[in-house]
N, C-alpha and C. Protein backbone atom coordinates (compact mmCIF):
# COMPACT_ATOMS: atom_id res chain seq x y z
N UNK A 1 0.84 -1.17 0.00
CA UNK A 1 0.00 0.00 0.00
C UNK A 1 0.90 1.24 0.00
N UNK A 2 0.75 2.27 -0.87
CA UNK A 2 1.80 3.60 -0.78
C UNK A 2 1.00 4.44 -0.20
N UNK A 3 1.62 5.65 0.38
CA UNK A 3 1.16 6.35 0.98
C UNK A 3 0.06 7.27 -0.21
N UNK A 4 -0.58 8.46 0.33
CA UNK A 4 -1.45 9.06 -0.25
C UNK A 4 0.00 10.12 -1.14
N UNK A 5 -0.30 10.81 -2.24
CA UNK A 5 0.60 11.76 -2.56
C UNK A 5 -0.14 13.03 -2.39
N UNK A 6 0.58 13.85 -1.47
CA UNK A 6 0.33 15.17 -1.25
C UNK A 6 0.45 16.22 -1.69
N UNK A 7 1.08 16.17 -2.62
CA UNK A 7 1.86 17.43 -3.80
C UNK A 7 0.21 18.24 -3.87
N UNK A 8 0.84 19.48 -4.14
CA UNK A 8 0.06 20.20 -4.18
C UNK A 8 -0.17 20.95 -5.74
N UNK A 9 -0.85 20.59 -6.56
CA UNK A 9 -1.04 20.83 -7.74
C UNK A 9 -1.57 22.24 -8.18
N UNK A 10 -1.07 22.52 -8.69
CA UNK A 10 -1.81 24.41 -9.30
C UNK A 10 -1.63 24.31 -10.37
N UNK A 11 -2.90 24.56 -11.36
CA UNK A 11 -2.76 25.18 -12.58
C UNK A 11 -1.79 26.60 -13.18
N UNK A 12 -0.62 25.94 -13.76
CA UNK A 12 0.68 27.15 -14.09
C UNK A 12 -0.25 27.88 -15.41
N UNK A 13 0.05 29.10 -15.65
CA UNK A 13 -0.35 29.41 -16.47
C UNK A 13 0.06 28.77 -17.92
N UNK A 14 -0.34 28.92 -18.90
CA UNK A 14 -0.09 28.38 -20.52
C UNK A 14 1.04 29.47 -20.60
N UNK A 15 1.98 28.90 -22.06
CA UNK A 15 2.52 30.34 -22.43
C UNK A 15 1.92 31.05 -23.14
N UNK A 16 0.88 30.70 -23.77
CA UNK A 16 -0.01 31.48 -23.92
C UNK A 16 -0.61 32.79 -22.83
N UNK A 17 -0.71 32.60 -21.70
CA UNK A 17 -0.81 33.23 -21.04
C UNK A 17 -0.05 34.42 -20.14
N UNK A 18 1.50 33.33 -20.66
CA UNK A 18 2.75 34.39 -20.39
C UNK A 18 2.10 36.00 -21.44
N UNK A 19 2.21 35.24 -22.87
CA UNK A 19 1.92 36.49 -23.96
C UNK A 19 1.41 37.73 -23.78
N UNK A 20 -0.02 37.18 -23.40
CA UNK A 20 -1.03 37.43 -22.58
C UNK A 20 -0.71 38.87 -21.80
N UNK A 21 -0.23 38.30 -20.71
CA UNK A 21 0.44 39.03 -19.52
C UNK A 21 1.55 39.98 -19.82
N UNK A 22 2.45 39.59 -20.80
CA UNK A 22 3.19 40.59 -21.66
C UNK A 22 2.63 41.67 -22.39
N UNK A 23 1.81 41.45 -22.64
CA UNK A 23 0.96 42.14 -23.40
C UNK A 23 0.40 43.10 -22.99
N UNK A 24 -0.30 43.13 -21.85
CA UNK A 24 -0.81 43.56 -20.80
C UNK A 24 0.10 44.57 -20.57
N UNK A 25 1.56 44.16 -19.73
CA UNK A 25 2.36 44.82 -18.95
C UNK A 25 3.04 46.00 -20.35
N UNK A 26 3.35 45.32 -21.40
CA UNK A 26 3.03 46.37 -22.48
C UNK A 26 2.73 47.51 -22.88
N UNK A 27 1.58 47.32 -22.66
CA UNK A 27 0.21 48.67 -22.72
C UNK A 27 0.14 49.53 -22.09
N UNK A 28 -0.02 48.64 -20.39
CA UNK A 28 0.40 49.67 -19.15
C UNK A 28 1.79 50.19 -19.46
N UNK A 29 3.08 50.11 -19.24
CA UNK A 29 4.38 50.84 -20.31
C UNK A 29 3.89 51.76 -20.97
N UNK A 30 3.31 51.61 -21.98
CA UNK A 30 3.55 52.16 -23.25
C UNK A 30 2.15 53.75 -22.12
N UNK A 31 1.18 53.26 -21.72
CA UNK A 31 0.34 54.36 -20.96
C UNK A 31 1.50 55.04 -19.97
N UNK A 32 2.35 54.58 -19.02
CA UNK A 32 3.23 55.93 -18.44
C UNK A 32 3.71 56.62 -19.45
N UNK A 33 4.35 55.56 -20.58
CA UNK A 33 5.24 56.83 -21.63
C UNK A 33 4.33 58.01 -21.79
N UNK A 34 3.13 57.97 -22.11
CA UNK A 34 2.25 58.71 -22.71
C UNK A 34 2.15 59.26 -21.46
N UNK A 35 1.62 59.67 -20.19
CA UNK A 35 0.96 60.20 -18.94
C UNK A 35 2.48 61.07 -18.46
N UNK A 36 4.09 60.46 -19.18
CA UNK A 36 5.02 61.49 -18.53
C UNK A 36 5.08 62.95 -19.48
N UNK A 37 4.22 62.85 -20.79
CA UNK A 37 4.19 63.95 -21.66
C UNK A 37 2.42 64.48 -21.40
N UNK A 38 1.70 64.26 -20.90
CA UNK A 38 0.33 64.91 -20.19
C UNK A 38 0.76 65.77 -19.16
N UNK A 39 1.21 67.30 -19.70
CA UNK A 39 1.58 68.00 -18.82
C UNK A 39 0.45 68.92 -18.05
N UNK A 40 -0.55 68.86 -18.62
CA UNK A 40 -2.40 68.97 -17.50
C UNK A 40 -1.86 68.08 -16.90
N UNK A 41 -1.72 67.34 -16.45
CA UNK A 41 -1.78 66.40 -15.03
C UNK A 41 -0.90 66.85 -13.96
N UNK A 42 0.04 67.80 -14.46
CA UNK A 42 0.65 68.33 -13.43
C UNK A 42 1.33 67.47 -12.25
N UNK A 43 0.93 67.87 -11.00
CA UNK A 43 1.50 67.25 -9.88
C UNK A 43 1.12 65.47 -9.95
N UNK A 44 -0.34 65.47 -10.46
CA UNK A 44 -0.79 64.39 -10.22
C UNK A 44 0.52 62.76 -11.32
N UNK A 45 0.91 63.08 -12.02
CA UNK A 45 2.13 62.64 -13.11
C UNK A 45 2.52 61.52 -12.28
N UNK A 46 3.41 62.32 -10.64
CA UNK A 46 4.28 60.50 -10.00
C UNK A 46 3.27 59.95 -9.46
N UNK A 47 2.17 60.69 -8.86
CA UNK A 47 1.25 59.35 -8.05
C UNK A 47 1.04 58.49 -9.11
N UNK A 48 0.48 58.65 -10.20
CA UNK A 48 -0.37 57.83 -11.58
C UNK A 48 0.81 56.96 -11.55
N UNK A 49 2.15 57.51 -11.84
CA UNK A 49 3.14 56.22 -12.81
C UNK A 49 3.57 55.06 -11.30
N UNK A 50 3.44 56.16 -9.73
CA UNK A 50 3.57 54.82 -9.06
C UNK A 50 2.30 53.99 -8.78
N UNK A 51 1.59 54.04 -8.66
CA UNK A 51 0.35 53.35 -9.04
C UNK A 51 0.29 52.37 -10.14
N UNK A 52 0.72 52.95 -11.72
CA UNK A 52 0.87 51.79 -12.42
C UNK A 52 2.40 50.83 -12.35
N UNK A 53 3.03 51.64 -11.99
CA UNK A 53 4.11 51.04 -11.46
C UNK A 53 4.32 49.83 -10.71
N UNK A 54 3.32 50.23 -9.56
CA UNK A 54 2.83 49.31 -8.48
C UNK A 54 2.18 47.57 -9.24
N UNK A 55 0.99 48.63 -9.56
CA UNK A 55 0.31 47.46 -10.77
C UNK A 55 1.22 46.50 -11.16
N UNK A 56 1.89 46.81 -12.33
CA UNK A 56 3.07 45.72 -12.91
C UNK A 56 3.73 45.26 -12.17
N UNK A 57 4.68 45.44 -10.91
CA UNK A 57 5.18 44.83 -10.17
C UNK A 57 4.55 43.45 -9.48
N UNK A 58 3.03 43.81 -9.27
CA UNK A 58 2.14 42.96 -8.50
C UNK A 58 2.23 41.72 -9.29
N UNK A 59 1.80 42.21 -10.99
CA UNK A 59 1.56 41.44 -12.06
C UNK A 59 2.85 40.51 -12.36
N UNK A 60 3.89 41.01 -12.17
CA UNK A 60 5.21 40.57 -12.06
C UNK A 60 5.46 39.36 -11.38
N UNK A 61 5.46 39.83 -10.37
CA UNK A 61 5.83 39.18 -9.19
C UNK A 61 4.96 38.10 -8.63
N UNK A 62 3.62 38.14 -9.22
CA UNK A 62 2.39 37.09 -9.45
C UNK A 62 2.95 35.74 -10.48
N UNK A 63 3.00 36.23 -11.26
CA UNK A 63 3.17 35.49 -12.54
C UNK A 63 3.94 34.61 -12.86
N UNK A 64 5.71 35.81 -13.16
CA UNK A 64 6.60 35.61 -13.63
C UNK A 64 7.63 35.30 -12.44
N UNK A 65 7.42 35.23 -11.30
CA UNK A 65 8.14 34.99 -10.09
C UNK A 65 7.46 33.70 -9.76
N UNK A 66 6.05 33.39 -10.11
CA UNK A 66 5.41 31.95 -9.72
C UNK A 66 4.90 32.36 -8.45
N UNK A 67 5.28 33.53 -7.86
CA UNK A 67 4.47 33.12 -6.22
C UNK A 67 3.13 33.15 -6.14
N UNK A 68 1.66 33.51 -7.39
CA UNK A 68 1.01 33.11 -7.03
C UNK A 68 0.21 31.59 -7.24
N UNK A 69 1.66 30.78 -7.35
CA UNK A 69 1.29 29.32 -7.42
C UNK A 69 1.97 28.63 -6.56
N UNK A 70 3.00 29.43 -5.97
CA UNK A 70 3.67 28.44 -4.98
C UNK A 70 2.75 28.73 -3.29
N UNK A 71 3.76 28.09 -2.99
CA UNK A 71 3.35 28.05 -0.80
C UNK A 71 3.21 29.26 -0.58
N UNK A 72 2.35 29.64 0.44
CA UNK A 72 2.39 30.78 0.77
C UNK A 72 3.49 31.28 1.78
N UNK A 73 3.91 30.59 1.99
CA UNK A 73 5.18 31.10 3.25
C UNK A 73 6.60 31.53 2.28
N UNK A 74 6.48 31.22 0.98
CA UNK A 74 7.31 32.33 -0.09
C UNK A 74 6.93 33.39 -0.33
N UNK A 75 5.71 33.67 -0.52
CA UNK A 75 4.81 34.80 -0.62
C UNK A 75 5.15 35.66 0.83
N UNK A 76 5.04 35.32 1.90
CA UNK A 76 5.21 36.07 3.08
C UNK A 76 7.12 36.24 3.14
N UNK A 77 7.79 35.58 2.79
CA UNK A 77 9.03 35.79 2.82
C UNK A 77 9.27 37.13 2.00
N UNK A 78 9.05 36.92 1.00
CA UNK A 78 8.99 37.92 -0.26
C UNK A 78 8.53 39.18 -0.01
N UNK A 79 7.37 38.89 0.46
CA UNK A 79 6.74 40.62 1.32
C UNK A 79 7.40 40.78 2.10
N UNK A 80 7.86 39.79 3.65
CA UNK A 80 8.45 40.39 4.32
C UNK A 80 9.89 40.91 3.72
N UNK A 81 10.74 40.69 3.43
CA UNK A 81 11.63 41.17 2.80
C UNK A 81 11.35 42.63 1.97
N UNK A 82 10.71 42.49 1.06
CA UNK A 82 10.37 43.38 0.67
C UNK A 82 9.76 44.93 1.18
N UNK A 83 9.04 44.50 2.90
CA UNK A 83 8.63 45.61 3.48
C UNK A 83 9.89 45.90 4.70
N UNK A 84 10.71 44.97 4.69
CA UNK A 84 12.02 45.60 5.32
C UNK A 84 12.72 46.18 4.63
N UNK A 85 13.48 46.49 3.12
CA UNK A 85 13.73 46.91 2.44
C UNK A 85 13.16 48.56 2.29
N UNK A 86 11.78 48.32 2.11
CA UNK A 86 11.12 49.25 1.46
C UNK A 86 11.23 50.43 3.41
N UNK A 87 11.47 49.79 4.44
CA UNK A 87 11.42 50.40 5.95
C UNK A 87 12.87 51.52 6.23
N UNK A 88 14.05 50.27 5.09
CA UNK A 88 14.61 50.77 5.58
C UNK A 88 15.69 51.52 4.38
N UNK A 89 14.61 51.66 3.32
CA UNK A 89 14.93 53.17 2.02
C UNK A 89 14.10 54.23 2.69
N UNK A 90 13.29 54.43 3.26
CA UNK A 90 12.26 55.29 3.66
C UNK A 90 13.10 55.86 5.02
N UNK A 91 13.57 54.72 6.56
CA UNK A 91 14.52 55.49 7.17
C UNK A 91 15.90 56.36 6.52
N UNK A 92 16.30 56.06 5.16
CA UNK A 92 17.49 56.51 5.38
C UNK A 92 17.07 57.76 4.60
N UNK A 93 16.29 57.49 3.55
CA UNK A 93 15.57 58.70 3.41
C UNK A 93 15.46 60.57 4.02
N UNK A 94 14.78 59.53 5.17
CA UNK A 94 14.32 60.36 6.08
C UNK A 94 15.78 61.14 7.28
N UNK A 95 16.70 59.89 7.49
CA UNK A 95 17.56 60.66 8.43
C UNK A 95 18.62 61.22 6.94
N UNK A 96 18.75 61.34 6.30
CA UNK A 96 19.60 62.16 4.96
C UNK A 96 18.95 63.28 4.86
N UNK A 97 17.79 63.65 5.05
CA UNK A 97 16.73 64.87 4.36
C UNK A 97 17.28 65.81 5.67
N UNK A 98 17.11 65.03 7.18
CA UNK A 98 16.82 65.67 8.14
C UNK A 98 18.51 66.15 8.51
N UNK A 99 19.57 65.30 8.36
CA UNK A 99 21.01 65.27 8.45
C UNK A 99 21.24 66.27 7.81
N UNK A 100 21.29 66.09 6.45
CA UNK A 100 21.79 66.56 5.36
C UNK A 100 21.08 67.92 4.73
N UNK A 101 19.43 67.96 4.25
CA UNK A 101 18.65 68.49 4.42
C UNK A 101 18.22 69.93 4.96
């Protein structure tokens, strides 16, 4: 008698779906190029491109990184890392502006 197999199966995307997703990330691109010459938008210009910025990264890092098919405790590694990183560009940031500043 063998044991049960536990693997945990997820539908990977097709490469078709890579395309797809290229395609996508594409468009969004090709929309900052266009939104850094919309000079009516004025101030509003970096929130928009980090926002789509944001976007693609998500899409990125979903996809083409696999984490939204793997374990989730890569997914939490990845953030966490990522929000220590992101803690500690923002401290040095901040003591350079205030040091230096």
């Amino acid at each position: 008698m063998t044991a049960p197999d536990h693997h945990q199966t997820s539908a990977h995307p097709t490469p078709m779906k890579y395309v797809a997703i290229a395609a996508v990330l594409f468009v969004v691109t090709a929309i900052e190029v266009a939104i850094v010459y919309m000079e009516f938008l004025g101030s509003l210009i970096i929130p928009v491109l980090v926002i789509l910025s944001a976007g693609k990264f998500t899409v990125v890092v979903m996809f083409y990184m696999h984490l939204k098919f793997d374990n989730r405790l890569f997914s939490a590694l990845f953030v966490g890392g990522l929000l220590l990183a992101m803690g500690v560009l923002i401290t040095l940031l901040v003591l350079f502006r205030v040091i230096v500043g």
